[in-house]
C-alpha atoms as a PDB file:
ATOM      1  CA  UNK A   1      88.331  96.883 116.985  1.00  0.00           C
ATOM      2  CA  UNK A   2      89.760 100.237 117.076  1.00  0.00           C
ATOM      3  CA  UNK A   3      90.145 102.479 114.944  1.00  0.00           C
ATOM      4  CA  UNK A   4      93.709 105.454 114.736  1.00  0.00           C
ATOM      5  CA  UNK A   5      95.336 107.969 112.941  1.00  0.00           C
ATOM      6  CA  UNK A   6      98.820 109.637 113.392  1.00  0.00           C
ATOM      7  CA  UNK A   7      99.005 112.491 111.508  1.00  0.00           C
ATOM      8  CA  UNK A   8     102.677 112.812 110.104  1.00  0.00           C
ATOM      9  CA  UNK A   9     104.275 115.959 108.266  1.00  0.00           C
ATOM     10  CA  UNK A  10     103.275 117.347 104.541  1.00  0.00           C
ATOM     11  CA  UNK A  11      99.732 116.409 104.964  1.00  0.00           C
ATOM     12  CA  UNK A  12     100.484 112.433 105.196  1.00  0.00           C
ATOM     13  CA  UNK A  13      98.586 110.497 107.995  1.00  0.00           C
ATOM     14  CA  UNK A  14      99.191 106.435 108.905  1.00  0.00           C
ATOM     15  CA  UNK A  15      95.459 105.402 109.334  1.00  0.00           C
ATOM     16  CA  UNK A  16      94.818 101.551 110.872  1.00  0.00           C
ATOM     17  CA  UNK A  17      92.705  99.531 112.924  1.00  0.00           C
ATOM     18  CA  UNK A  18      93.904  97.682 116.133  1.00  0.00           C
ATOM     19  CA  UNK A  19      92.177  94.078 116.493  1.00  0.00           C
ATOM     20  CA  UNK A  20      92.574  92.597 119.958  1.00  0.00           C
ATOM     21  CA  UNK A  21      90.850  89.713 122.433  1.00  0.00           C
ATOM     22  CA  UNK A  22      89.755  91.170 125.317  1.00  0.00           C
ATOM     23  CA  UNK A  23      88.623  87.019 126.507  1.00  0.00           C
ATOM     24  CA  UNK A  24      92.210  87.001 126.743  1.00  0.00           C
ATOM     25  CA  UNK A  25      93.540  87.259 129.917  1.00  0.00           C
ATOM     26  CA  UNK A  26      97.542  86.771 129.574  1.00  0.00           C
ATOM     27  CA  UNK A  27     100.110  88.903 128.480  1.00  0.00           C
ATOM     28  CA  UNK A  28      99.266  89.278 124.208  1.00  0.00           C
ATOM     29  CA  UNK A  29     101.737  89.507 121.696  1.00  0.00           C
ATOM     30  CA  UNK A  30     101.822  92.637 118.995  1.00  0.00           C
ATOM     31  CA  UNK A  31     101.817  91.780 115.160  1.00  0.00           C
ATOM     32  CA  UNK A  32     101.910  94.764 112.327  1.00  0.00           C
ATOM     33  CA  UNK A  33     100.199  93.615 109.423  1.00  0.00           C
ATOM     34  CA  UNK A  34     102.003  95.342 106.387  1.00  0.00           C
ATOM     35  CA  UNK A  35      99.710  95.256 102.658  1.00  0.00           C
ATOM     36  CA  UNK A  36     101.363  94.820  99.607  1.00  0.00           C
ATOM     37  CA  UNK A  37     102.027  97.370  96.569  1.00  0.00           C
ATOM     38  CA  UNK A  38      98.503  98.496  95.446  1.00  0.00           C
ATOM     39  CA  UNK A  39      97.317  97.220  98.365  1.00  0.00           C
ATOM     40  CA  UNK A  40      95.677  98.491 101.459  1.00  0.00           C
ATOM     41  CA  UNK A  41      94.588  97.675 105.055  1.00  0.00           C
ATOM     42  CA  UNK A  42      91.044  97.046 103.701  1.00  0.00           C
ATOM     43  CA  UNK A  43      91.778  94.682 100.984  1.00  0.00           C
ATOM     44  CA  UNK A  44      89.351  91.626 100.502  1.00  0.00           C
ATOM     45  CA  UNK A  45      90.659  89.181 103.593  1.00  0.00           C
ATOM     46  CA  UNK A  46      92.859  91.398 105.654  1.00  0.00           C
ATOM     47  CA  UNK A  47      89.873  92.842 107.716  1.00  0.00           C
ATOM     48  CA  UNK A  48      89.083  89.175 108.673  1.00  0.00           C
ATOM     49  CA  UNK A  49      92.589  87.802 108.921  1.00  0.00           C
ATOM     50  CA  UNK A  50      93.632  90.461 111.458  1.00  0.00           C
ATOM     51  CA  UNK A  51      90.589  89.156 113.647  1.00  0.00           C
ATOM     52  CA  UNK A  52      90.975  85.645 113.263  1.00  0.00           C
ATOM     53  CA  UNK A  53      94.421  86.580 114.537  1.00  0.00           C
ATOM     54  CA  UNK A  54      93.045  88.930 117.431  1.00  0.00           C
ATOM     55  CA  UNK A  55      91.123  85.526 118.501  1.00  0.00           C
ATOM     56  CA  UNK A  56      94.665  83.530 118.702  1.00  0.00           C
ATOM     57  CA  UNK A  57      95.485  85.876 121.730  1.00  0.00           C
ATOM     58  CA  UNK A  58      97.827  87.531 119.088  1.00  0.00           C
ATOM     59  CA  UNK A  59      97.450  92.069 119.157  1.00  0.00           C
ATOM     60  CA  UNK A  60      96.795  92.560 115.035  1.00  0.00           C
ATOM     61  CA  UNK A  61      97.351  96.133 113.730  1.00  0.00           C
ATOM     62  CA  UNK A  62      96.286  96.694 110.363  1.00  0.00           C
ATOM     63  CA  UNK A  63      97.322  99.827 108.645  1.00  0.00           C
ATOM     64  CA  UNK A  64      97.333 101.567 105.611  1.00  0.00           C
ATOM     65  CA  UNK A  65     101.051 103.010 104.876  1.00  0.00           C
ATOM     66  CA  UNK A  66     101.181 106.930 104.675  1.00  0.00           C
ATOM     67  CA  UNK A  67     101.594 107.035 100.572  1.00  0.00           C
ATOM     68  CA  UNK A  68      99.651 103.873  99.611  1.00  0.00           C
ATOM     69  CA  UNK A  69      97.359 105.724  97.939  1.00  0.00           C
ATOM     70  CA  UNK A  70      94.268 104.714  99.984  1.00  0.00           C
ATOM     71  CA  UNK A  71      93.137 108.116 101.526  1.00  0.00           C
ATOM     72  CA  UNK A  72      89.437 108.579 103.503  1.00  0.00           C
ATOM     73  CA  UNK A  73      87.728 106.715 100.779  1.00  0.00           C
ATOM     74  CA  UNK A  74      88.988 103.541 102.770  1.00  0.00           C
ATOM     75  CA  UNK A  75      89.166 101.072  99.696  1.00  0.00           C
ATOM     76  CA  UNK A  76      89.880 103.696  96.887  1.00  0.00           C
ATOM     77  CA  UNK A  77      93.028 105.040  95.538  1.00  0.00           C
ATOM     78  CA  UNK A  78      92.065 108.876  96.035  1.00  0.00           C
ATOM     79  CA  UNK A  79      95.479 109.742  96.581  1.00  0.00           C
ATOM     80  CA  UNK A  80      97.693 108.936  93.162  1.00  0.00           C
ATOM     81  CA  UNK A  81     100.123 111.793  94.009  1.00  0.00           C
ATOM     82  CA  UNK A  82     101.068 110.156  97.164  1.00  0.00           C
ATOM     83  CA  UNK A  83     101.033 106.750  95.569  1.00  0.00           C
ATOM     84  CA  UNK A  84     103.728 108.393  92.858  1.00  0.00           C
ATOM     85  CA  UNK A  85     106.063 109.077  95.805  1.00  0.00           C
ATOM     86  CA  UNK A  86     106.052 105.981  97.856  1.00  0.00           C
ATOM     87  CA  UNK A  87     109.317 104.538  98.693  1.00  0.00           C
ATOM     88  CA  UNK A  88     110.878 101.909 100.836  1.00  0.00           C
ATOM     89  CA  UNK A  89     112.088 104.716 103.286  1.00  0.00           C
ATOM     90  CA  UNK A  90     108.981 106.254 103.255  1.00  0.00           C
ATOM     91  CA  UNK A  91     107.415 102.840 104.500  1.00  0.00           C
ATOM     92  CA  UNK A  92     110.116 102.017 106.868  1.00  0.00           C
ATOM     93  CA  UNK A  93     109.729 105.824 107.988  1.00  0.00           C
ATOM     94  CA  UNK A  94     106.007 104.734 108.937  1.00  0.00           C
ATOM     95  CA  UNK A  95     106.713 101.660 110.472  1.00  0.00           C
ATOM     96  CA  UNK A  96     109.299 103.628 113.001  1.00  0.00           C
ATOM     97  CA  UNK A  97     106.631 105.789 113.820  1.00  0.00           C
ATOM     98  CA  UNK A  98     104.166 103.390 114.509  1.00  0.00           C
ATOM     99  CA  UNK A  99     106.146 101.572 116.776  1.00  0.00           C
ATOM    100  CA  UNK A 100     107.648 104.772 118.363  1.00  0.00           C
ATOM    101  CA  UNK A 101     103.589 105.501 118.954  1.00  0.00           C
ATOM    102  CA  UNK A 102     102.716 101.714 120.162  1.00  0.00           C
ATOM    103  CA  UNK A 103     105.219 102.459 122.782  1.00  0.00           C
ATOM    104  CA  UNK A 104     103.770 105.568 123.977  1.00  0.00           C
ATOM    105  CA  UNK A 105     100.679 106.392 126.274  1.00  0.00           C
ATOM    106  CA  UNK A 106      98.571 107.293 123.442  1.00  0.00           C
ATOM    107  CA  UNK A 107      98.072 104.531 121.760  1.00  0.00           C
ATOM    108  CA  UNK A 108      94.715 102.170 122.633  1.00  0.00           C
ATOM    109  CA  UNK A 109      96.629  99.021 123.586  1.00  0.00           C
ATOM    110  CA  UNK A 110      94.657  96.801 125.730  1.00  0.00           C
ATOM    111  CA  UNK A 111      96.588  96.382 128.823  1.00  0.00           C
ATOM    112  CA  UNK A 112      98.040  93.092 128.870  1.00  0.00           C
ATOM    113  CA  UNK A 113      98.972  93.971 125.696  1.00  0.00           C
ATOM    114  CA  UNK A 114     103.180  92.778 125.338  1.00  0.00           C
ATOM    115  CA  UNK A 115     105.026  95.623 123.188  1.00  0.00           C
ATOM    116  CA  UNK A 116     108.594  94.001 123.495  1.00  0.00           C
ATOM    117  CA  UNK A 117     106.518  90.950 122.045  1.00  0.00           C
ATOM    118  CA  UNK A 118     106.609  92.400 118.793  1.00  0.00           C
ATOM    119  CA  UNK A 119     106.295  90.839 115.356  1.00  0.00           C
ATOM    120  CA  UNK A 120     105.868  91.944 111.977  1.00  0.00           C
ATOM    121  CA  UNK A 121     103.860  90.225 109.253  1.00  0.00           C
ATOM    122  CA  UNK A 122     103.792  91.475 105.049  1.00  0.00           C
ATOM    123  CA  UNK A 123     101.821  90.257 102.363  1.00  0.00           C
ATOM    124  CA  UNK A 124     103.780  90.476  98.755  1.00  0.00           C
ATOM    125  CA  UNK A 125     105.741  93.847  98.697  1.00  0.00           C
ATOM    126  CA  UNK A 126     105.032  94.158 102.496  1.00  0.00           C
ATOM    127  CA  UNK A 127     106.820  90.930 102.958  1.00  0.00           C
ATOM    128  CA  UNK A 128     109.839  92.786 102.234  1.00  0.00           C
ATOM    129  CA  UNK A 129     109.184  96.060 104.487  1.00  0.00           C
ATOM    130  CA  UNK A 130     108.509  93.202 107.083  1.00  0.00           C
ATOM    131  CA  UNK A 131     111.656  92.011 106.751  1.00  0.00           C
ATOM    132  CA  UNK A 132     114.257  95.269 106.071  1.00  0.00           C
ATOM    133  CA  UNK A 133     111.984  96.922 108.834  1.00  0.00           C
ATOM    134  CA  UNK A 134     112.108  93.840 111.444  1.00  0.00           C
ATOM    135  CA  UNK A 135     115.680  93.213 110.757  1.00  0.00           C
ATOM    136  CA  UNK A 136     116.838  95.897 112.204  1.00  0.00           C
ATOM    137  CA  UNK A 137     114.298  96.763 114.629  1.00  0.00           C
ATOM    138  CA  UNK A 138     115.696  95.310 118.741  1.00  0.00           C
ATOM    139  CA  UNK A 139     112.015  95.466 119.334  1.00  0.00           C
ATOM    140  CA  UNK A 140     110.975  93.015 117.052  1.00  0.00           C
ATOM    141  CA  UNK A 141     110.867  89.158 117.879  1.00  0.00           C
ATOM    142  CA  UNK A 142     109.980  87.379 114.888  1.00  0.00           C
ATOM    143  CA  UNK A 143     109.300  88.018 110.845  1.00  0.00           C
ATOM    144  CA  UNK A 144     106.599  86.434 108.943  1.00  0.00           C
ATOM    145  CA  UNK A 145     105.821  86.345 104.815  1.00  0.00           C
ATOM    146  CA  UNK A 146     102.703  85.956 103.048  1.00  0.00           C
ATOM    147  CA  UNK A 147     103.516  85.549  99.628  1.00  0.00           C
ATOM    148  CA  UNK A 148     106.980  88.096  99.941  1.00  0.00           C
ATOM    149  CA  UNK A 149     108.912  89.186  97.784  1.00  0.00           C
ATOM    150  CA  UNK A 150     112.490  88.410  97.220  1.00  0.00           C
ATOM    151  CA  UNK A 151     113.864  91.392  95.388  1.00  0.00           C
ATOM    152  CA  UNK A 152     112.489  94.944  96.330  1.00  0.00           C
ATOM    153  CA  UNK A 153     113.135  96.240  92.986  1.00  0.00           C
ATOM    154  CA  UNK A 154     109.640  95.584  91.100  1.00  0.00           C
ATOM    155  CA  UNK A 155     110.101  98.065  87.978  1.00  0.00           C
ATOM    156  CA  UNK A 156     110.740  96.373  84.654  1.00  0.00           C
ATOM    157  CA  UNK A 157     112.662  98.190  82.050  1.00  0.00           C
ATOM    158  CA  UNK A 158     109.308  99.228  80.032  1.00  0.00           C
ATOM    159  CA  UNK A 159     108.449 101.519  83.155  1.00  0.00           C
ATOM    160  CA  UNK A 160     112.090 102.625  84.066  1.00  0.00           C
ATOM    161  CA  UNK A 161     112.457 103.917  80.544  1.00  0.00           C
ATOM    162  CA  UNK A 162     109.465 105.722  80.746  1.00  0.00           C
ATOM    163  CA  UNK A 163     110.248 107.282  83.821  1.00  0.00           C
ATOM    164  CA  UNK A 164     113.580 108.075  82.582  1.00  0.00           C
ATOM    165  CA  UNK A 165     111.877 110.023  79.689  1.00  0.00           C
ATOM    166  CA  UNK A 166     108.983 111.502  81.267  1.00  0.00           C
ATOM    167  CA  UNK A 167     109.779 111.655  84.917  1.00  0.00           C
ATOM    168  CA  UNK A 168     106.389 109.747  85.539  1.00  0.00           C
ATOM    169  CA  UNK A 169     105.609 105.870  84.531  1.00  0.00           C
ATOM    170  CA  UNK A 170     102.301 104.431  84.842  1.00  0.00           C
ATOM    171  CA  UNK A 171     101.141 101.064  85.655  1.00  0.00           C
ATOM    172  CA  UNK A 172      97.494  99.698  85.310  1.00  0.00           C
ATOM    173  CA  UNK A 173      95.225  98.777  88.264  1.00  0.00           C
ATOM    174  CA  UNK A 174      93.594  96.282  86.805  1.00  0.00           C
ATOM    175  CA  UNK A 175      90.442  96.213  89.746  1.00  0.00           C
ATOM    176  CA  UNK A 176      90.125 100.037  89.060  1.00  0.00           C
ATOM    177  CA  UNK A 177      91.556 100.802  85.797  1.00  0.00           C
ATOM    178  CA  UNK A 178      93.103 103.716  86.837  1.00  0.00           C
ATOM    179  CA  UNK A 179      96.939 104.431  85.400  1.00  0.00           C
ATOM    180  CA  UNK A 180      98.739 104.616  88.703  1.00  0.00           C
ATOM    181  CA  UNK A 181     101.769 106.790  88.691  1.00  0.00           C
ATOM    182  CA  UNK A 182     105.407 105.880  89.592  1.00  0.00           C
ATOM    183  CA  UNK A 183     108.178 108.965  89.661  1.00  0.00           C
ATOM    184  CA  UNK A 184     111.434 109.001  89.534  1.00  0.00           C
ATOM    185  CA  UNK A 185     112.257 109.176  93.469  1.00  0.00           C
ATOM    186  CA  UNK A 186     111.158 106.077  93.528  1.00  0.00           C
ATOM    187  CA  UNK A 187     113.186 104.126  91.223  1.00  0.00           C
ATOM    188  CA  UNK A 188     116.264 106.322  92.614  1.00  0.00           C
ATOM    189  CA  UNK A 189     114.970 105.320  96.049  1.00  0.00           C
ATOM    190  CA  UNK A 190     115.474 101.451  95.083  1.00  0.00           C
ATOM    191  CA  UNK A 191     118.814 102.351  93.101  1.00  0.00           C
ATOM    192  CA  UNK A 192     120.827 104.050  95.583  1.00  0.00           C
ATOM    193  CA  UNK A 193     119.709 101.860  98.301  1.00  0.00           C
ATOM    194  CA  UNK A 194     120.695  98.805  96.395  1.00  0.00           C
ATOM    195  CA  UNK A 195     122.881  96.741  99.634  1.00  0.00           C
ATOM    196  CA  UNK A 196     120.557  98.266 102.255  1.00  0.00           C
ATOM    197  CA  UNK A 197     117.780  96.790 100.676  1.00  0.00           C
ATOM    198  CA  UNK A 198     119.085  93.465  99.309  1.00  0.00           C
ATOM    199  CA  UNK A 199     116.564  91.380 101.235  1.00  0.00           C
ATOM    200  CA  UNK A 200     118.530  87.920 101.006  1.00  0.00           C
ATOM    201  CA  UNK A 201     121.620  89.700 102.716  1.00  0.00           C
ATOM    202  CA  UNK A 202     119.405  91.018 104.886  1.00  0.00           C
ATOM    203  CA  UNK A 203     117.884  87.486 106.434  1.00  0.00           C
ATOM    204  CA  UNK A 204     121.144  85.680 105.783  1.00  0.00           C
ATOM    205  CA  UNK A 205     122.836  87.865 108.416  1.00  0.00           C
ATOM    206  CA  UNK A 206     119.259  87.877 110.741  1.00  0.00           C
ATOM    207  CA  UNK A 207     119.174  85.467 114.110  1.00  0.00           C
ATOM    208  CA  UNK A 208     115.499  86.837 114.151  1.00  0.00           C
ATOM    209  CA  UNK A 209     113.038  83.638 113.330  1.00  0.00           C
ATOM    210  CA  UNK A 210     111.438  83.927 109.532  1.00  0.00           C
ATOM    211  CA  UNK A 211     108.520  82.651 108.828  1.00  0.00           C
ATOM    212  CA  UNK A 212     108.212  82.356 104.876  1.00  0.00           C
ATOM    213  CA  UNK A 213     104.568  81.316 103.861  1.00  0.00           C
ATOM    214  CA  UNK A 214     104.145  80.698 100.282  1.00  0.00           C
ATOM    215  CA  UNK A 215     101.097  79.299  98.239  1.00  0.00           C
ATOM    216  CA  UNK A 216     102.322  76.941  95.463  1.00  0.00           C
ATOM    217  CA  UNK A 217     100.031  78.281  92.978  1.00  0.00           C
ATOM    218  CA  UNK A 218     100.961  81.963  93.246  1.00  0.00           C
ATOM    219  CA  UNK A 219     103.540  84.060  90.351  1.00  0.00           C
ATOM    220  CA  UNK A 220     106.798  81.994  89.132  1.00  0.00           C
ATOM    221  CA  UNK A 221     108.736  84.556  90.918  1.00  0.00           C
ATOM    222  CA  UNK A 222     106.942  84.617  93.881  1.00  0.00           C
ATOM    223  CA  UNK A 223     107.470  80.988  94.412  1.00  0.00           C
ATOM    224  CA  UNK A 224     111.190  80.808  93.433  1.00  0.00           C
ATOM    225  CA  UNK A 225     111.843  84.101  95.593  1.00  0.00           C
ATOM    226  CA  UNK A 226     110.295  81.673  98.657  1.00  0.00           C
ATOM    227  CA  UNK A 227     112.688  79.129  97.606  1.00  0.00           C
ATOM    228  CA  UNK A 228     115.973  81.824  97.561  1.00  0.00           C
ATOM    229  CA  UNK A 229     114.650  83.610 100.174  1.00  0.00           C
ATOM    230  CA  UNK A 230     114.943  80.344 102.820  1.00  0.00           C
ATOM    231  CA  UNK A 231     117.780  79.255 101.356  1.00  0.00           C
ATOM    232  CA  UNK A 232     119.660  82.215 102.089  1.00  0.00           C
ATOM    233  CA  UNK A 233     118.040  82.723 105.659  1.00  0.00           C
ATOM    234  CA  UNK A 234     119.600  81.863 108.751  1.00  0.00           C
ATOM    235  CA  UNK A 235     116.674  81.163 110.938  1.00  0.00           C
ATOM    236  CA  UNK A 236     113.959  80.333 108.750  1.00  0.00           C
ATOM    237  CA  UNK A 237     111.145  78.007 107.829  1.00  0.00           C
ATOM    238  CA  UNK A 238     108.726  77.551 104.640  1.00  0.00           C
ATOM    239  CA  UNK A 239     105.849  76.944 104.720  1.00  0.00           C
ATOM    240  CA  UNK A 240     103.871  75.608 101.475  1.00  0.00           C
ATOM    241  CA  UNK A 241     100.072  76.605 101.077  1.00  0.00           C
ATOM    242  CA  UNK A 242      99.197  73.556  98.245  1.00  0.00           C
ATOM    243  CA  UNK A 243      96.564  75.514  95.512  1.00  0.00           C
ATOM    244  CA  UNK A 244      97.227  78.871  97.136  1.00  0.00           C
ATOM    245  CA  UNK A 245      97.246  81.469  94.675  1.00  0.00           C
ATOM    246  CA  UNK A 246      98.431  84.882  95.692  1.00  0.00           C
ATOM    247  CA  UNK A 247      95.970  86.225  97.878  1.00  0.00           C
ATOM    248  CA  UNK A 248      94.912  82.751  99.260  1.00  0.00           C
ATOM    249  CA  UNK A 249      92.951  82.322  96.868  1.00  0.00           C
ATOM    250  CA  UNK A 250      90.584  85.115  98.217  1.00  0.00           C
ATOM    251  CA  UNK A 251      89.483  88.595  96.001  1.00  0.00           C
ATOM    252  CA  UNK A 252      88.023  91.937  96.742  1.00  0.00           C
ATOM    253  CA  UNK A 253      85.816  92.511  98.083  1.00  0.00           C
ATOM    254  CA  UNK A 254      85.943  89.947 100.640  1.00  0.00           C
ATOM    255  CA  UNK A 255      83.370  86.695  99.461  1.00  0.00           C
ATOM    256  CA  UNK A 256      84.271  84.847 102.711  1.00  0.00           C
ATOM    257  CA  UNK A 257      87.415  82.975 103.617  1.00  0.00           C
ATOM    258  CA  UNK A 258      89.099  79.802 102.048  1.00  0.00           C
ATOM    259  CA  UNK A 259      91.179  76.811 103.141  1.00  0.00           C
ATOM    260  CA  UNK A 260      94.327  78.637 102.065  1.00  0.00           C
ATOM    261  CA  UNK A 261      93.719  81.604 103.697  1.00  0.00           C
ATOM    262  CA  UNK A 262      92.529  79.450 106.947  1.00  0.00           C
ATOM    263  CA  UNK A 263      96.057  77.898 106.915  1.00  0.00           C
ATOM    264  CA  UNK A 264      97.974  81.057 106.638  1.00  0.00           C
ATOM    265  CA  UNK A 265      96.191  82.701 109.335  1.00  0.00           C
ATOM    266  CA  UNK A 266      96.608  78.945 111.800  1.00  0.00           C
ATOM    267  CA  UNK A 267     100.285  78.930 110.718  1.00  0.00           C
ATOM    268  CA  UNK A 268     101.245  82.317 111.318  1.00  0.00           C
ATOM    269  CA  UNK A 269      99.641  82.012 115.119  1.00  0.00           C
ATOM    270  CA  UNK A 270     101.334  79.021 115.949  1.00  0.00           C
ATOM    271  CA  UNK A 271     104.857  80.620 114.760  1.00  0.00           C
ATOM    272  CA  UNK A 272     104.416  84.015 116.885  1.00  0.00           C
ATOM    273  CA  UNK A 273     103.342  82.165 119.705  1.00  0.00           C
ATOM    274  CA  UNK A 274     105.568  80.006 120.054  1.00  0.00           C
ATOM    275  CA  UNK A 275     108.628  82.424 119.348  1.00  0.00           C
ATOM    276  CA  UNK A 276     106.845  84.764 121.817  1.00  0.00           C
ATOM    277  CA  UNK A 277     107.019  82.057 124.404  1.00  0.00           C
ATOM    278  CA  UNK A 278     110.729  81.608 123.802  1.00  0.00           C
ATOM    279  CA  UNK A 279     111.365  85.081 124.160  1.00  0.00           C
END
């Protein structure tokens, strides 16, 4: 494992760890592994999910996004005034910068490592940066979900009116119990972004291969936003995880890995590899 940072402008860095097989001989594929809203890089499985995909032959880059929050701490949010900030752009902003860095001669990359091989995987709220990124993106091959989202627009009326009063809403971490912030950029960020972002349009006009991986047991709207989400794809598959919940039934910090979780990873491996042989 290796460890980066790309230090961006206004004091923002995209920190990350790059997971590969070096018993691998053959040309690798490259997967960026996007966390979730109020997630990180660090969360619970994702440490051992990027290696377990490192040891399918499969290039895993884990990384935190620039205004998740998560600052040096690692597995804290120390940075709440970034967190208030973070928009779609923002994300998609990082995720053109890592590539655009992946592709240069900086970046630690073993060498059979296969850029134009490039996939994108999201848990939850990263499922849809995974897919509005990789849509667009001629570099990238295939799109998988863990538990995606549907519909980027995750702010209920209670918070929009606050934010609409005060300029700031607040939501509750319930692992922390901290009040994380929300401002009003990014509401307006969803708002005035409304067709670009509209994720079923989005995979309905995509030849790209989706990969939608859902656990059965996870939110109502989670599981129906699998359901619309295929339906409205072009060149997609679902895949049910029976009794996952929405973390594969896994917490933080990690307490070792689960049947769920075991399937997600062996799923995802068999779809990149065999759309990166096709390619």
């Amino acid at each position: 494992m290796i460890s980066f940072r790309i230090p961006l402008e206004e004091d923002l860095v995209i920190r990350g760890e790059i997971h590969a097989n070096g018993a691998v001989e053959q040309s690798q594929p490259v997967l960026l592994f996007c966390h979730g809203f109020k997630g990180f890089k660090d969360w619970g499985s994702f440490p051992y999910a990027a290696e377990a995909l490192a040891k399918h032959g499969i290039i895993t880059i884990r990384f935190n996004f620039s205004c998740n929050g998560v600052g040096e701490s690692r597995d804290e949010f120390d940075e709440l005034e970034k967190f208030a900030v973070n928009t779609y752009a923002r994300e998609i902003a990082d995720l053109n910068v890592l590539v655009n860095w992946l592709n240069g001669p900086d970046a630690p990359l073993p060498a059979n490592a296969d850029r134009e091989q490039l996939f994108v995987l999201g848990h939850s709220k990263g499922g849809g940066d995974a897919i509005l990124f990789g849509a667009q993106h001629p570099q990238v091959k295939g799109i998988v979900t863990w538990n995606g989202i549907a519909d980027v627009n995750l702010f209920d009326a209670r918070l929009r009116a606050e934010i609409a009063e005060h300029g700031t809403g607040y939501i509750a971490n319930a692992r922390t119990g901290q009040q994380m912030p929300i401002r009003k950029v990014v509401i307006d960020d969803v708002d005035a972004h409304k067709d670009e972002y509209d994720l079923l349009a989005k995979v309905s006009n995509m030849e790209k291969p989706l990969m939608i991986i859902q656990g059965d047991r996870d939110f109502e709207r989670m599981v129906k936003g699998a359901q619309r989400l295929h339906q409205a794809a072009r060149n997609s598959e679902l895949h049910w995880i029976r009794e996952g919940d929405h973390t594969w039934n896994t917490r933080h910090p990690f307490a070792g890995t689960t049947p769920q979780l075991e399937e997600a990873i062996q799923t995802t491996a068999s779809f990149i590899q065999r759309n990166a042989r096709q390619s």
